[in-house]
N, C-alpha and C. Protein backbone atom coordinates (compact mmCIF):
# COMPACT_ATOMS: atom_id res chain seq x y z
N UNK A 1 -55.44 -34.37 -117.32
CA UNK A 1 -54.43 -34.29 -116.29
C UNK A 1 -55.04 -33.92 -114.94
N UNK A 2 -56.43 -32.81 -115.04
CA UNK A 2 -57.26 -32.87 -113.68
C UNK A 2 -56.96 -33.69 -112.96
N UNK A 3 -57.79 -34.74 -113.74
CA UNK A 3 -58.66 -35.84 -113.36
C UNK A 3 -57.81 -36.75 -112.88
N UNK A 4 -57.10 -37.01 -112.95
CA UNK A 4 -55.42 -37.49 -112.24
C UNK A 4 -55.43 -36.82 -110.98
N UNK A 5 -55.26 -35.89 -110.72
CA UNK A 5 -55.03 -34.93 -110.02
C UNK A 5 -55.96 -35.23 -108.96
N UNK A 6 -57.28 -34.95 -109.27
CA UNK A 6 -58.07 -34.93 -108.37
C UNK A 6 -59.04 -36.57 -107.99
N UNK A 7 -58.49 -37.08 -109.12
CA UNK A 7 -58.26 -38.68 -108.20
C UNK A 7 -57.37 -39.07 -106.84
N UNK A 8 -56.21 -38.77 -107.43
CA UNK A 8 -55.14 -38.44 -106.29
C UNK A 8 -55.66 -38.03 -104.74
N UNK A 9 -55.86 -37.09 -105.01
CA UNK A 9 -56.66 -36.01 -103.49
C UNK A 9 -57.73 -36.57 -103.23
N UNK A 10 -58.46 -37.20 -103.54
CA UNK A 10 -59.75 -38.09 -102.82
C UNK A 10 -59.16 -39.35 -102.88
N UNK A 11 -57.88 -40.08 -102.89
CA UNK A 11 -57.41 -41.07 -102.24
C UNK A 11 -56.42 -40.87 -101.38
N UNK A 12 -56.26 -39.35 -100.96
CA UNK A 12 -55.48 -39.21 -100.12
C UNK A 12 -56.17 -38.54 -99.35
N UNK A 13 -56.98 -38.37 -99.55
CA UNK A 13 -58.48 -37.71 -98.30
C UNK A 13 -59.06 -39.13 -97.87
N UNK A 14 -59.21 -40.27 -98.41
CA UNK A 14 -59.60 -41.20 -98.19
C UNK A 14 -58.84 -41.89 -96.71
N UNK A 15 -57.43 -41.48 -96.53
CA UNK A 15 -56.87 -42.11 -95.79
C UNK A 15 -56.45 -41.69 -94.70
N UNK A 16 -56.84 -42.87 -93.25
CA UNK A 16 -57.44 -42.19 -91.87
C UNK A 16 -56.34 -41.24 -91.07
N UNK A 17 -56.53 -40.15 -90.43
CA UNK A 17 -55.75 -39.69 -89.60
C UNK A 17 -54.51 -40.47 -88.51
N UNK A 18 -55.22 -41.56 -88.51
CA UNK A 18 -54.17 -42.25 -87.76
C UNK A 18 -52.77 -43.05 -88.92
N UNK A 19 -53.42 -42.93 -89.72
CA UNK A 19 -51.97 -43.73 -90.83
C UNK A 19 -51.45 -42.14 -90.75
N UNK A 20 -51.42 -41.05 -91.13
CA UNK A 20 -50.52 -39.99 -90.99
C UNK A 20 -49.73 -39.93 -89.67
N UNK A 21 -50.23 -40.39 -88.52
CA UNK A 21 -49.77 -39.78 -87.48
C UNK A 21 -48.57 -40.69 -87.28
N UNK A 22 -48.69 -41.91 -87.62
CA UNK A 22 -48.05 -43.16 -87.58
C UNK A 22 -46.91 -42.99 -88.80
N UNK A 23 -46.87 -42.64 -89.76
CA UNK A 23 -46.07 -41.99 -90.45
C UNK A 23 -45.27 -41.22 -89.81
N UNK A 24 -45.96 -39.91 -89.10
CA UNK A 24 -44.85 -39.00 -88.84
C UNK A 24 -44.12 -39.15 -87.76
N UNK A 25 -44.92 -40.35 -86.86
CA UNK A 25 -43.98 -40.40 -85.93
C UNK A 25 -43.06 -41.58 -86.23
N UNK A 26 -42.90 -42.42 -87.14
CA UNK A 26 -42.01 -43.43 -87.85
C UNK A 26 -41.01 -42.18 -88.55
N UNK A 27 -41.17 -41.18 -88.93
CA UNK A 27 -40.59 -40.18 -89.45
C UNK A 27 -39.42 -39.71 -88.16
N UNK A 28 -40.49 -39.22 -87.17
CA UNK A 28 -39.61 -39.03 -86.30
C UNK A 28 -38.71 -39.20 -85.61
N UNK A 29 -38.93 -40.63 -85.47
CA UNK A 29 -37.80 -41.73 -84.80
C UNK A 29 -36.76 -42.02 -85.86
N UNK A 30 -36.53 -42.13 -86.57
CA UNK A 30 -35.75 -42.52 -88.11
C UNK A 30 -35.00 -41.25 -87.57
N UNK A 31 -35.22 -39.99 -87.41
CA UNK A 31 -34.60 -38.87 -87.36
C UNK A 31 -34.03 -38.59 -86.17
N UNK A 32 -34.63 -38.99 -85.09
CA UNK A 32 -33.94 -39.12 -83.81
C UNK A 32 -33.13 -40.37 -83.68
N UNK A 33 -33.14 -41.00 -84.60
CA UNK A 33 -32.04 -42.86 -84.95
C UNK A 33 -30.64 -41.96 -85.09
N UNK A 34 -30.97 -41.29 -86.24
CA UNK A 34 -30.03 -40.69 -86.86
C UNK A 34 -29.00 -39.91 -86.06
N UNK A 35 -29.79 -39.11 -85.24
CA UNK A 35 -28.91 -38.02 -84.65
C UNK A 35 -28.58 -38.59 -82.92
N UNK A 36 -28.99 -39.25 -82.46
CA UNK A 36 -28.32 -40.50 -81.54
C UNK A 36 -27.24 -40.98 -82.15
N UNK A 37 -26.83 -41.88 -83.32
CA UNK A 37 -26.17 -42.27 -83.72
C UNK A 37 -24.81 -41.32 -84.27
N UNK A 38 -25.17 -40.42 -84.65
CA UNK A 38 -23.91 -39.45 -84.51
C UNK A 38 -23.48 -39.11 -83.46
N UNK A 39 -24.54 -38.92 -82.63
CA UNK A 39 -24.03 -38.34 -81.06
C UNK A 39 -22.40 -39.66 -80.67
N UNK A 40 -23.42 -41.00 -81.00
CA UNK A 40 -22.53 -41.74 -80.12
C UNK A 40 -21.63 -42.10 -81.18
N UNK A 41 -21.09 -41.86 -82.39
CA UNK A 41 -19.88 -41.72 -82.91
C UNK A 41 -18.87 -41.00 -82.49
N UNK A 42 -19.01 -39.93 -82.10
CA UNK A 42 -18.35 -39.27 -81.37
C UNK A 42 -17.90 -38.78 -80.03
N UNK A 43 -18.62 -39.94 -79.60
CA UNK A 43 -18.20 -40.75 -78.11
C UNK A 43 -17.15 -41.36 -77.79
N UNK A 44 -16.84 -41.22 -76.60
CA UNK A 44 -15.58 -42.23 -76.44
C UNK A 44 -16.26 -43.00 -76.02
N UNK A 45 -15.19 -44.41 -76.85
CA UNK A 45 -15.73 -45.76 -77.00
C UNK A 45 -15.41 -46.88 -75.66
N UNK A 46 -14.53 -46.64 -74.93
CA UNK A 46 -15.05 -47.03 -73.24
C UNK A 46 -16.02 -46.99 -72.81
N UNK A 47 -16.39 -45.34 -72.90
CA UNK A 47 -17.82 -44.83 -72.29
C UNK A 47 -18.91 -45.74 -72.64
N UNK A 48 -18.87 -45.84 -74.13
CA UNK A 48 -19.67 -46.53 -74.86
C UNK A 48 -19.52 -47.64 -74.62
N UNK A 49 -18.76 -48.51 -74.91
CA UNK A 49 -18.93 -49.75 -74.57
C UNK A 49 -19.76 -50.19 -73.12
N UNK A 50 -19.11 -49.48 -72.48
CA UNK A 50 -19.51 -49.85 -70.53
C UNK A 50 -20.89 -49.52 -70.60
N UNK A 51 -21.63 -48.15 -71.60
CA UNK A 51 -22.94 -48.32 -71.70
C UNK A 51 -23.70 -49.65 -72.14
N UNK A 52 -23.31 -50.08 -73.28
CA UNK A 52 -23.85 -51.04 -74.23
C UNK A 52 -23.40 -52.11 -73.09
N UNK A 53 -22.78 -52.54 -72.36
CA UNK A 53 -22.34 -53.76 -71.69
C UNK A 53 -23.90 -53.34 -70.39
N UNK A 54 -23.81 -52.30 -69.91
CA UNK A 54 -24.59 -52.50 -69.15
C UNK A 54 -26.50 -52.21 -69.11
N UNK A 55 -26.32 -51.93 -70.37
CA UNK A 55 -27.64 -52.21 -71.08
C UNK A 55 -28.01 -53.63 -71.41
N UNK A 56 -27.18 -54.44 -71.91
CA UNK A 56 -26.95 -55.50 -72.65
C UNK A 56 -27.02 -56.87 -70.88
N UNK A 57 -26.83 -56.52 -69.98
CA UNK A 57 -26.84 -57.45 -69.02
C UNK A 57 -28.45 -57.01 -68.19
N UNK A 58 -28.24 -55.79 -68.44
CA UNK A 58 -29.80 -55.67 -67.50
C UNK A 58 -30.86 -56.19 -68.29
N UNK A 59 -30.96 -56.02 -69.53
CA UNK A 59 -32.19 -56.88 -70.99
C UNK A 59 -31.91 -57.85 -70.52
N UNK A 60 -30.80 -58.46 -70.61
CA UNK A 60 -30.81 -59.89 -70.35
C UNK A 60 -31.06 -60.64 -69.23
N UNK A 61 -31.04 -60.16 -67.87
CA UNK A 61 -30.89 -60.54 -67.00
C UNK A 61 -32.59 -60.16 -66.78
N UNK A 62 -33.38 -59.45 -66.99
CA UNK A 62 -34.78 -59.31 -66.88
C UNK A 62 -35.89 -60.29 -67.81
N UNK A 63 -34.88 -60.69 -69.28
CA UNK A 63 -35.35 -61.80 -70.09
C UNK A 63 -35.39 -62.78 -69.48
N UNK A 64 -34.23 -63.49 -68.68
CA UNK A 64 -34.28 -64.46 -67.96
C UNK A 64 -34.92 -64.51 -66.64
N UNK A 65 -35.30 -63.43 -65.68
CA UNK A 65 -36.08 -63.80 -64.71
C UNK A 65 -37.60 -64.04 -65.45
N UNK A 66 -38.04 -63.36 -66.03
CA UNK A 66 -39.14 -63.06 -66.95
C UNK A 66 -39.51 -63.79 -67.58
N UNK A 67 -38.69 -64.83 -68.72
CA UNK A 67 -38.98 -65.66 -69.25
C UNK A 67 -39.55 -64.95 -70.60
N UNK A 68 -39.53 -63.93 -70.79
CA UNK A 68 -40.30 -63.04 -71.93
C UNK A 68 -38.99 -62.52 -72.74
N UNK A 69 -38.09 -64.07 -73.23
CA UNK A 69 -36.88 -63.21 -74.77
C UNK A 69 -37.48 -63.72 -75.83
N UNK A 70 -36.95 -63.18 -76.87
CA UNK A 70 -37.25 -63.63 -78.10
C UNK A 70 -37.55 -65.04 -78.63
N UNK A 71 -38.46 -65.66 -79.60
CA UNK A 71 -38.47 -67.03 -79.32
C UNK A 71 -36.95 -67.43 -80.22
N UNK A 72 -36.54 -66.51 -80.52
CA UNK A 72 -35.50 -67.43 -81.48
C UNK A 72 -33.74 -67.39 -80.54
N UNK A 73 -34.25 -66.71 -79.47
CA UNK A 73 -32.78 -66.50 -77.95
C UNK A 73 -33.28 -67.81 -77.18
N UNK A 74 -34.52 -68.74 -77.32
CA UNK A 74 -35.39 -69.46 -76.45
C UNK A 74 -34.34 -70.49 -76.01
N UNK A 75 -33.51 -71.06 -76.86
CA UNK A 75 -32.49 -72.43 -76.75
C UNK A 75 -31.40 -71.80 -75.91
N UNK A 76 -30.66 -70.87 -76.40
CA UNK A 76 -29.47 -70.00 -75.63
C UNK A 76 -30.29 -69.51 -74.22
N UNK A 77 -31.43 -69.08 -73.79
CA UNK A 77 -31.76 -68.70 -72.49
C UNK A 77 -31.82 -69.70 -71.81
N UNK A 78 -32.69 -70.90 -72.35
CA UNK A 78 -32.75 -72.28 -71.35
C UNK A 78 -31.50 -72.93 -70.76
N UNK A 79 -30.34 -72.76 -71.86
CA UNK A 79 -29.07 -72.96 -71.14
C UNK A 79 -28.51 -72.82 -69.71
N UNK A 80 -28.88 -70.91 -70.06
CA UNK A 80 -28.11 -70.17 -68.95
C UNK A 80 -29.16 -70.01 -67.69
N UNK A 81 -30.56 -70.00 -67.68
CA UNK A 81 -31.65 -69.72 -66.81
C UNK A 81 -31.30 -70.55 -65.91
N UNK A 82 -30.94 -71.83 -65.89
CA UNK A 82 -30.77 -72.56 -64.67
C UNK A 82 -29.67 -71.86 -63.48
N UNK A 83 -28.71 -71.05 -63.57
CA UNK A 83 -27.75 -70.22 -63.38
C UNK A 83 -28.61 -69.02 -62.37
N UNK A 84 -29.20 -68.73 -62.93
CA UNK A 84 -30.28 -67.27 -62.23
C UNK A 84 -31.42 -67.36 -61.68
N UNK A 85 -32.05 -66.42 -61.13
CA UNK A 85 -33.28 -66.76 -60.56
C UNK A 85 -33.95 -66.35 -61.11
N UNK A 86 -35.86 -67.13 -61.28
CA UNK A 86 -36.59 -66.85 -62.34
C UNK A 86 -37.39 -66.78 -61.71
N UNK A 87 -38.57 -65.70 -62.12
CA UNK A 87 -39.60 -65.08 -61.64
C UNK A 87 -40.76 -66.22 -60.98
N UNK A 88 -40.90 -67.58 -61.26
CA UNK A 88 -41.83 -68.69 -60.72
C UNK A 88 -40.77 -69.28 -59.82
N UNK A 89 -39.55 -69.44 -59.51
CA UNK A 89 -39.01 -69.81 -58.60
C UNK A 89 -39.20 -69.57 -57.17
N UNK A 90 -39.31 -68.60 -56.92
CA UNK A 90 -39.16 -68.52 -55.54
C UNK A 90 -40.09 -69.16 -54.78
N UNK A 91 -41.70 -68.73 -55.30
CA UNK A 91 -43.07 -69.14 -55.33
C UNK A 91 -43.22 -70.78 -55.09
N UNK A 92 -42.55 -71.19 -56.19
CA UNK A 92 -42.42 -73.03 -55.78
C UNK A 92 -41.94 -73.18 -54.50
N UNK A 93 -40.57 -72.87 -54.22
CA UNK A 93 -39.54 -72.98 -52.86
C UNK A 93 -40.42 -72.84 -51.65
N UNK A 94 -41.97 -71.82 -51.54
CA UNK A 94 -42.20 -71.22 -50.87
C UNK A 94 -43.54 -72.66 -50.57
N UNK A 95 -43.96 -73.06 -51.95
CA UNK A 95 -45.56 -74.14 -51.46
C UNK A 95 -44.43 -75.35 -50.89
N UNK A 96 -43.11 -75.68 -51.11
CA UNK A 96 -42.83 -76.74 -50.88
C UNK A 96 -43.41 -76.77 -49.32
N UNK A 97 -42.95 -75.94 -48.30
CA UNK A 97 -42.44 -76.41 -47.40
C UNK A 97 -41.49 -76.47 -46.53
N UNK A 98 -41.11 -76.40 -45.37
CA UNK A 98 -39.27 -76.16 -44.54
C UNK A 98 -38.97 -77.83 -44.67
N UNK A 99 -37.39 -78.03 -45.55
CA UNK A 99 -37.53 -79.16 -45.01
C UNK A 99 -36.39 -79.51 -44.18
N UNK A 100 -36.62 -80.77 -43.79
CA UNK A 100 -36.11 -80.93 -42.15
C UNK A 100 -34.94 -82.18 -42.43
């Protein structure tokens, strides 16, 4: 049963300081998920919403100047991008030229 034992502990001595740290801070966040999420249960849900609405337009509205959303939002952004201004736009407007 040692020998179990102390197999164990030299494969857990084996393994680098950085997989622990990465652990505990995956630990940590899971635990700060948690207690955010109660917080905002017991929120009023106006409040909340008008947060999430205006979280939810500024991501988006920085995806689309940016060009940096998800590849699988890629079809739904190309839609709407023509609508907004995008970070290589202006730059073109600017080599064209004044025109007359």
């Amino acid at each position: 049963m040692t020998l179990l034992a102390v197999t164990a502990m030299e494969k857990l001595k084996a393994i680098p300081p950085g997989f622990w740290l990465k652990v505990l801070l995956g630990v940590a966040i899971v635990v700060g998920v948690v207690i955010a999420l109660r917080k905002v249960a017991a929120m009023n849900k106006v409040v909340l919403a008008v947060i999430v609405f205006i979280v939810v337009i500024v991501g988006g509205v920085n995806w689309i100047y940016e060009r940096n959303e998800p590849a699988m939002l890629t079809p739904f952004i190309d839609k709407i991008a023509p609508f907004f201004p995008s970070k290589g736009s202006y730059g073109g407007k600017q080599q064209g030229g004044p025109k007359m």
